[in-house]
Protein backbone atom coordinates (compact mmCIF):
# COMPACT_ATOMS: atom_id res chain seq x y z
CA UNK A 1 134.17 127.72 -2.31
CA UNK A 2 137.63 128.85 -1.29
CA UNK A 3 138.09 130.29 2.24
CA UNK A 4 139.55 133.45 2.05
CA UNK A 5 142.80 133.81 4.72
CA UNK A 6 141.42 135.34 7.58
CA UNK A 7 138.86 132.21 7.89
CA UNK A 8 141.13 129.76 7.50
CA UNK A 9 143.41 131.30 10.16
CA UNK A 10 140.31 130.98 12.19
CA UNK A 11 139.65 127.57 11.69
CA UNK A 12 142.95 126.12 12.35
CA UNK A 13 142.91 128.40 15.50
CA UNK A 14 139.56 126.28 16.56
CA UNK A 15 140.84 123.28 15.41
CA UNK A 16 143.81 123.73 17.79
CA UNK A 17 141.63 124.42 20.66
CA UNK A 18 139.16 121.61 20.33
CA UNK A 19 141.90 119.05 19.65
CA UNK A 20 142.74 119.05 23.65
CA UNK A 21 139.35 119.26 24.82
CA UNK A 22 137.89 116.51 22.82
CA UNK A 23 140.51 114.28 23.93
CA UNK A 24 140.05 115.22 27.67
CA UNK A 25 136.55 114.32 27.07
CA UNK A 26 137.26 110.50 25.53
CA UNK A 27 140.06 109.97 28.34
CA UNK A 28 137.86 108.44 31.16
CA UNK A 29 137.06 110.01 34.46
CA UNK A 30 140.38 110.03 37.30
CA UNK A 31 140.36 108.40 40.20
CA UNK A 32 141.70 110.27 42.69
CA UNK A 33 144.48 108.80 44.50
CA UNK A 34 145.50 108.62 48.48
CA UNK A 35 148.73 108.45 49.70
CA UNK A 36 148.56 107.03 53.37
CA UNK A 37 152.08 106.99 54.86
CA UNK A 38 152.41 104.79 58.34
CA UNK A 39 155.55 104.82 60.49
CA UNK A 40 154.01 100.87 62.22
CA UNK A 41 154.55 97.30 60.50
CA UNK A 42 152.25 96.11 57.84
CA UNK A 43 150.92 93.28 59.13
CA UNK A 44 149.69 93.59 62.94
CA UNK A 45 146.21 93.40 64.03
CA UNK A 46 146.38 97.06 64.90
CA UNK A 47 147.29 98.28 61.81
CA UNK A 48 144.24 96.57 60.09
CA UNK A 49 142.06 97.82 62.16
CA UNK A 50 142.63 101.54 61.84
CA UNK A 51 143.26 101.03 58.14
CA UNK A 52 139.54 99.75 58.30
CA UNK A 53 138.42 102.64 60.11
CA UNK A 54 140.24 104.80 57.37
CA UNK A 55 137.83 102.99 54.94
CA UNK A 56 134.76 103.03 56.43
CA UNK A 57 134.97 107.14 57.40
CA UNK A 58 135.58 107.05 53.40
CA UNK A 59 132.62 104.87 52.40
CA UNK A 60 130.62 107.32 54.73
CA UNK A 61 131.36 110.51 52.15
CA UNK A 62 130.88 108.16 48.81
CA UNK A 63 134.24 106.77 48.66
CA UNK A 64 135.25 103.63 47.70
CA UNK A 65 138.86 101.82 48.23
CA UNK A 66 139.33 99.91 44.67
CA UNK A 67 136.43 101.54 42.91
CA UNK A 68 136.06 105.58 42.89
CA UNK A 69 139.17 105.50 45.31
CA UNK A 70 142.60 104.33 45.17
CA UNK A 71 144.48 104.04 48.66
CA UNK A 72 148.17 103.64 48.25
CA UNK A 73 149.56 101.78 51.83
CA UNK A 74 153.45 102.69 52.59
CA UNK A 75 154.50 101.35 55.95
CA UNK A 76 157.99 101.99 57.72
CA UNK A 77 157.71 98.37 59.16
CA UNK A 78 159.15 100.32 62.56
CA UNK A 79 162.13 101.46 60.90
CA UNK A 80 161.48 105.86 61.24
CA UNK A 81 164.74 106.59 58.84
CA UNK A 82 162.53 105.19 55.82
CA UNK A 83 159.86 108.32 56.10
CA UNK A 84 161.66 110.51 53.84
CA UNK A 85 162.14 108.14 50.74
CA UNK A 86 158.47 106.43 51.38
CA UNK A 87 156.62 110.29 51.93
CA UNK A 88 158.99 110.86 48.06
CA UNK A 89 157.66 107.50 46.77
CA UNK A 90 153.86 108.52 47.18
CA UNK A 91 154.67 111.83 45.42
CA UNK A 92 155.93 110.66 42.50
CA UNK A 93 152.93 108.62 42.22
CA UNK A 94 150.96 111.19 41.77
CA UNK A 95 148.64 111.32 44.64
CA UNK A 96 145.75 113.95 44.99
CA UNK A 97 146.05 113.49 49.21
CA UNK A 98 148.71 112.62 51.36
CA UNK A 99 147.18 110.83 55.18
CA UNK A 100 148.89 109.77 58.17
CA UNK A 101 147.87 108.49 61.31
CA UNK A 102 151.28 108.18 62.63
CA UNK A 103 151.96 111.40 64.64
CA UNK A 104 154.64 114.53 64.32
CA UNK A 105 157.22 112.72 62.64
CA UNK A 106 155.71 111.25 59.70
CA UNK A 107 153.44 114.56 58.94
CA UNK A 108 157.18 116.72 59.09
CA UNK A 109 158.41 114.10 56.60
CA UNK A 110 155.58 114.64 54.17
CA UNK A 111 155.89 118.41 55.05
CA UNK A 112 159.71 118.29 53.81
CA UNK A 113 158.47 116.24 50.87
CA UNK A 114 156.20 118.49 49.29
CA UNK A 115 154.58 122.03 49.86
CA UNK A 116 151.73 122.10 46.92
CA UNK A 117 150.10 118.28 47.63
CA UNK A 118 147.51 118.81 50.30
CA UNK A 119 148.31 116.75 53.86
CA UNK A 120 145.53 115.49 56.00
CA UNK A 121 147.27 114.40 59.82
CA UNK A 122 144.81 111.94 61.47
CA UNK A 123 147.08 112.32 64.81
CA UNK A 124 149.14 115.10 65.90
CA UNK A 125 150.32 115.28 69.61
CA UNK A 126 150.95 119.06 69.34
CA UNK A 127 150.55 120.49 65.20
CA UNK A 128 151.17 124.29 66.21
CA UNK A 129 154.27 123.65 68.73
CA UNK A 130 155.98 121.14 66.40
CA UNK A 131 155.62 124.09 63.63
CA UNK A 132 152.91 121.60 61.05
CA UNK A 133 150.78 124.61 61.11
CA UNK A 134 150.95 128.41 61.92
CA UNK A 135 147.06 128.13 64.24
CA UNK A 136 144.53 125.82 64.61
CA UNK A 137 141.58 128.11 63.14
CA UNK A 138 144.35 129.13 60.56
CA UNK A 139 146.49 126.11 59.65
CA UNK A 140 147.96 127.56 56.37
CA UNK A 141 150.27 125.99 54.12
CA UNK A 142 149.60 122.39 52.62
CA UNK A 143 148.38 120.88 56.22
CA UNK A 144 145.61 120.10 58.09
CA UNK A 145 143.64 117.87 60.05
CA UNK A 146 143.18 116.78 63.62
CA UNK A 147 145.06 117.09 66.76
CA UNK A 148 145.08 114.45 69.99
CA UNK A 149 145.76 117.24 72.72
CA UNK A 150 147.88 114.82 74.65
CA UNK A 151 149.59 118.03 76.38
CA UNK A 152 146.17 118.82 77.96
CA UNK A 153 145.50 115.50 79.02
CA UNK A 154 148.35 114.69 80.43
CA UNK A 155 147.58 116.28 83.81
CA UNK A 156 144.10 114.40 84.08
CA UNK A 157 145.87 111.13 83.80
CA UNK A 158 148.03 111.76 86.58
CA UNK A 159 145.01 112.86 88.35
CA UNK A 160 143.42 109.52 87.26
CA UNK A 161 146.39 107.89 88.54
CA UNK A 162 146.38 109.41 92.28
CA UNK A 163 143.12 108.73 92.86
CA UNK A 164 143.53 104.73 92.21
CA UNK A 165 147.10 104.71 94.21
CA UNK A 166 146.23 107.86 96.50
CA UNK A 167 150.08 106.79 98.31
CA UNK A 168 151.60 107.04 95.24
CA UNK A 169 154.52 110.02 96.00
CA UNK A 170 156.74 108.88 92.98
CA UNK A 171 155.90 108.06 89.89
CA UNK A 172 157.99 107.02 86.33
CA UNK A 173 157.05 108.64 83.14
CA UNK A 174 158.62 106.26 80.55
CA UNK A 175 158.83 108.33 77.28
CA UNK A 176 160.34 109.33 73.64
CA UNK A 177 161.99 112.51 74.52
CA UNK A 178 162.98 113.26 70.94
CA UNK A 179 159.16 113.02 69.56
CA UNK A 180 158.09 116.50 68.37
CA UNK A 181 155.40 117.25 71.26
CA UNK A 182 156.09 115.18 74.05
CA UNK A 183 158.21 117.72 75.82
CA UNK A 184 155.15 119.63 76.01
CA UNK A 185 153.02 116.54 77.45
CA UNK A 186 156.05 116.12 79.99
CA UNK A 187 155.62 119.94 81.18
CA UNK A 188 152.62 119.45 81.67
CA UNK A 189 152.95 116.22 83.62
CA UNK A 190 155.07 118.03 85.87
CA UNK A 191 152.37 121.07 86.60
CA UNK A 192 150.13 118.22 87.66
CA UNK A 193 152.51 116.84 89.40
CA UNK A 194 153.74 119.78 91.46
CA UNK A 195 149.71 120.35 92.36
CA UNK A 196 149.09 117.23 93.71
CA UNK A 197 152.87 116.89 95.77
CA UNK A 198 154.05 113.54 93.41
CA UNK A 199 157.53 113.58 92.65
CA UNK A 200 158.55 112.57 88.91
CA UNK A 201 161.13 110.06 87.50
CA UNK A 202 161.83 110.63 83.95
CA UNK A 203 162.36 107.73 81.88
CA UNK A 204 163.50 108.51 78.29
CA UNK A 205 163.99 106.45 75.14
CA UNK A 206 164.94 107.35 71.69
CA UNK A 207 165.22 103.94 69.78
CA UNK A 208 164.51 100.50 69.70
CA UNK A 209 167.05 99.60 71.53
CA UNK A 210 166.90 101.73 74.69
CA UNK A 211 163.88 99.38 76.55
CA UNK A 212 166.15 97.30 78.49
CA UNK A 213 167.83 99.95 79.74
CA UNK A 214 164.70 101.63 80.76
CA UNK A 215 163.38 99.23 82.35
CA UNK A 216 166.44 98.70 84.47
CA UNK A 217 166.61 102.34 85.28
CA UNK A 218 162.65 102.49 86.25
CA UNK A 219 163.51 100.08 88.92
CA UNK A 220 166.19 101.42 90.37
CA UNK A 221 164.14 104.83 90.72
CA UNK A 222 161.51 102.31 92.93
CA UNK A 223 158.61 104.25 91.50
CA UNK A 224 154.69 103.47 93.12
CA UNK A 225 153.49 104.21 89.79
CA UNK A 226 154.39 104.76 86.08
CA UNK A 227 153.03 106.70 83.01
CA UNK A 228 153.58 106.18 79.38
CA UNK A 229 153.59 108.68 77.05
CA UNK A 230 151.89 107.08 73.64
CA UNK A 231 153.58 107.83 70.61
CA UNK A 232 154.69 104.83 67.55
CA UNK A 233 157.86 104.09 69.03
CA UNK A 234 156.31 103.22 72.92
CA UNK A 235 153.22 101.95 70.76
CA UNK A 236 155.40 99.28 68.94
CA UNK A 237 156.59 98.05 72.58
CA UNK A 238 153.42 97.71 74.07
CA UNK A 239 153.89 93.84 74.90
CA UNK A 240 157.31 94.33 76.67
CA UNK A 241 156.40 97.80 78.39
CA UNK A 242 152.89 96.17 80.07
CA UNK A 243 154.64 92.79 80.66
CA UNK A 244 157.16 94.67 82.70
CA UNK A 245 154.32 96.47 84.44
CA UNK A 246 152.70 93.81 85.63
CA UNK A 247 155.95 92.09 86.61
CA UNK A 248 156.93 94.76 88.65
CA UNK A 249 153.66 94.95 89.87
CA UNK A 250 153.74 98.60 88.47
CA UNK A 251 149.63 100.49 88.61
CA UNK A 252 150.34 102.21 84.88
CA UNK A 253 148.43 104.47 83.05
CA UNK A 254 148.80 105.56 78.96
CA UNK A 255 146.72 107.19 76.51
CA UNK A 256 145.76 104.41 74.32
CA UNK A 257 143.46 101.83 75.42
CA UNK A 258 145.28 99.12 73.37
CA UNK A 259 147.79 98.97 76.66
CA UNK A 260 144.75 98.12 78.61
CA UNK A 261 143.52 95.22 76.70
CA UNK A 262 147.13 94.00 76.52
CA UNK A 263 146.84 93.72 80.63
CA UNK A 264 147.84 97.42 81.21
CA UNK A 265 145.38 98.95 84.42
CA UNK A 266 144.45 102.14 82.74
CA UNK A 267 144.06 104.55 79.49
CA UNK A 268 142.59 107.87 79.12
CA UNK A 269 142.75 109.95 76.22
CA UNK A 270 141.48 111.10 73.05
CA UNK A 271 139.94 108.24 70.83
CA UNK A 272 141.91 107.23 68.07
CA UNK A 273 139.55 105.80 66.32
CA UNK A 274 137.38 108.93 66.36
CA UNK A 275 140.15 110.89 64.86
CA UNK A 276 140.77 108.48 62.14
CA UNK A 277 137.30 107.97 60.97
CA UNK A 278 137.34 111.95 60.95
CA UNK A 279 140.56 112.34 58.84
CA UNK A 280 137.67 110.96 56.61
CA UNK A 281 136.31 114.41 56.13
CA UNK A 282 139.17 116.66 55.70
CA UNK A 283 139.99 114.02 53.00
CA UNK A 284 136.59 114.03 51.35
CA UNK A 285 136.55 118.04 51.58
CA UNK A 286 139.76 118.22 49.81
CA UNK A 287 138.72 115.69 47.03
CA UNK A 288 136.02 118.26 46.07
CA UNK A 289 138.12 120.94 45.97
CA UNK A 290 138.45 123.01 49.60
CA UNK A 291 142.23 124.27 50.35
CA UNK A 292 143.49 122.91 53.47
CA UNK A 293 144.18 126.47 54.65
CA UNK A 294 140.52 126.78 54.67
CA UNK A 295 139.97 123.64 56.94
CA UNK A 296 140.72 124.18 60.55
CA UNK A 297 142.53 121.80 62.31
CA UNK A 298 139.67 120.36 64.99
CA UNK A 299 140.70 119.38 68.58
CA UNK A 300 139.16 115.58 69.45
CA UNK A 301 135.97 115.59 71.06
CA UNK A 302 135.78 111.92 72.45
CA UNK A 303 138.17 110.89 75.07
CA UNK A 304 138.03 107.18 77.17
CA UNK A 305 138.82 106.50 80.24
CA UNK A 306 139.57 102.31 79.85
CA UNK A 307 140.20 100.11 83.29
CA UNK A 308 141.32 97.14 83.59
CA UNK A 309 139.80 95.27 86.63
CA UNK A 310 141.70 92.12 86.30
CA UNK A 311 144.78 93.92 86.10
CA UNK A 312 143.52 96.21 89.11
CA UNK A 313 142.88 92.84 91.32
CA UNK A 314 145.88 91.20 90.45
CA UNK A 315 147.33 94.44 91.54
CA UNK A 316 145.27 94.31 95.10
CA UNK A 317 143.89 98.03 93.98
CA UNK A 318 140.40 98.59 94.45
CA UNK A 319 139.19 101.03 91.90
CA UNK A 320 136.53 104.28 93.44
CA UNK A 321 133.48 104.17 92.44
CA UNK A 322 134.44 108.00 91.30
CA UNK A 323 137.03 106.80 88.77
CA UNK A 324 134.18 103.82 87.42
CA UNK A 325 131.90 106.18 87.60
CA UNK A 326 134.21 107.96 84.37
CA UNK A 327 134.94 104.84 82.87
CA UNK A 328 133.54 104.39 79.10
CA UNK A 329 135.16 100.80 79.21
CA UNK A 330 135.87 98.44 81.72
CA UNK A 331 137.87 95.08 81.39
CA UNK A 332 136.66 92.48 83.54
């Protein structure tokens, strides 16, 4: 039987349509693909660690690295200038989710990278000031995640400080003045320290190559005390900024604990690995299909307070029983 004209127009009109869908259905399922873009080195103890913690916050919602998951690791290896053409790699490979857990900088170089893929920040110091999002209820845009409130700590640690060297009047802040956020952590150093009569050295660095210097300049300023304001590039000098410390016999307090365990005295702030194993979420929300403008960013809800005693004896500091009494670590 012939098919008269109308039907066959019909037919090839199906045909046409069916053609894509049946091979969508024999192509096998995607795997969706994470871009995770870290301003550290490769190959430190560190950097394992946290990458674990990425994993396990994944395994936790279903997903896993190498089978249902693909995790694509970029690393700067320390070396900041390489964010741009890494955060343009990951792109063109196609990822579903760009991650970082390496603060303000590397989030602004995915944000200049791309508008549409969505961007999960494990870390920010300050998302709203440094312009990553337009609110934290309301993030908008591509971004969203988690912020470390290191501006609002930054008083407490002074506090922290003063009441293990109650005669410290001086005190050197040794920080990266040109990391997005950390002027506001410094400003609010200062309200603390106006409050509580301690007069402030500032200490900046910018690059690599500006410790030395610092150092030099910290002991000129012949401070009782000094406070480091975390960030990658401070993080990546950890050894030399704590061995100069101790040397100098120098009570110092920073956000991340890792100082402490290096031989630093003390660390309070918001738990990295907290905020990492979170990032988790955001990551598993977006997966299934939630915009990151609908995911608010969340403020960090674990903080430590890590002392070092051995550091504090070797210092001849006896530590309150108020300030142990805080303590959710202490190294003996």
């Amino acid at each position: 039987m012939r098919l008269k004209p109308v039907g066959v127009i019909v037919m090839l009109a199906l045909g046409i349509l069916a053609a894509p869908l049946a091979a969508s259905a024999q192509q096998p399922g995607k795997i969706p693909r994470i871009g995770w873009l870290d301003s550290g080195r490769s190959d430190t103890p560190r950097t394992q660690y946290f990458n674990e913690i990425i994993r396990q916050g994944l395994r936790e919602f279903g997903w896993v690295d190498g089978q249902n998951l693909i995790i694509e690791w970029r690393y700067t290896e320390e070396r900041a200038e390489r964010l741009p053409a890494l955060a343009a790699e990951l792109i063109r490979l196609g990822v579903d989710v760009l991650v970082t857990g390496s603060g303000d900088p590397a989030i602004l170089a995915l944000k200049q990278a791309t508008a549409t893929i969505p961007i999960v920040m494990a870390i920010s110091a300050d998302p709203v000031g440094s312009g990553l999002v337009a609110s934290l209820a309301r993030p908008g845009g591509n971004i969203t995640g988690l912020s470390a409130l290191s501006p609002e700590t930054a008083g407490k640690r002074l506090e922290l400080l003063r009441e293990v060297v109650p005669q410290a009047s001086r005190v050197a802040v040794l920080w990266n003045a040109s990391y997005p956020g950390k002027v506001l952590e410094w400003r609010e150093t200062q309200v603390a320290a106006h409050a509580l009569g301690v007069t402030l050295q500032s200490v900046e660095v910018r690059g690599p190559d500006d410790f030395d210097r610092a150092f030099a300049e910290i002991v000129r300023g012949r401070p009782d005390a000094l406070i480091v304001f975390a960030e990658p590039l401070v993080n990546s000098h950890q050894t030399p900024i704590v061995e100069f410390a101790d040397k100098r016999r120098l009570p110092m307090i920073v956000a991340r604990k890792e100082f402490v365990e290096a031989g630093g005295l003390m660390s309070y702030g918001a738990s990295l690995s907290a905020l990492f194993r979170r990032a988790a979420y955001y990551v598993d929300r977006i997966l299934k299909g939630t915009k990151p403008a609908d995911l608010p960013v969340e403020q960090p809800t674990k903080f430590e307070l890590v002392i070092n005693l051995k550091t504090a004896k070797a210092l001849g500091l006896t530590i309150p029983p108020s300030v142990l009494f805080q303590a959710d670590e202490v190294l003996r």
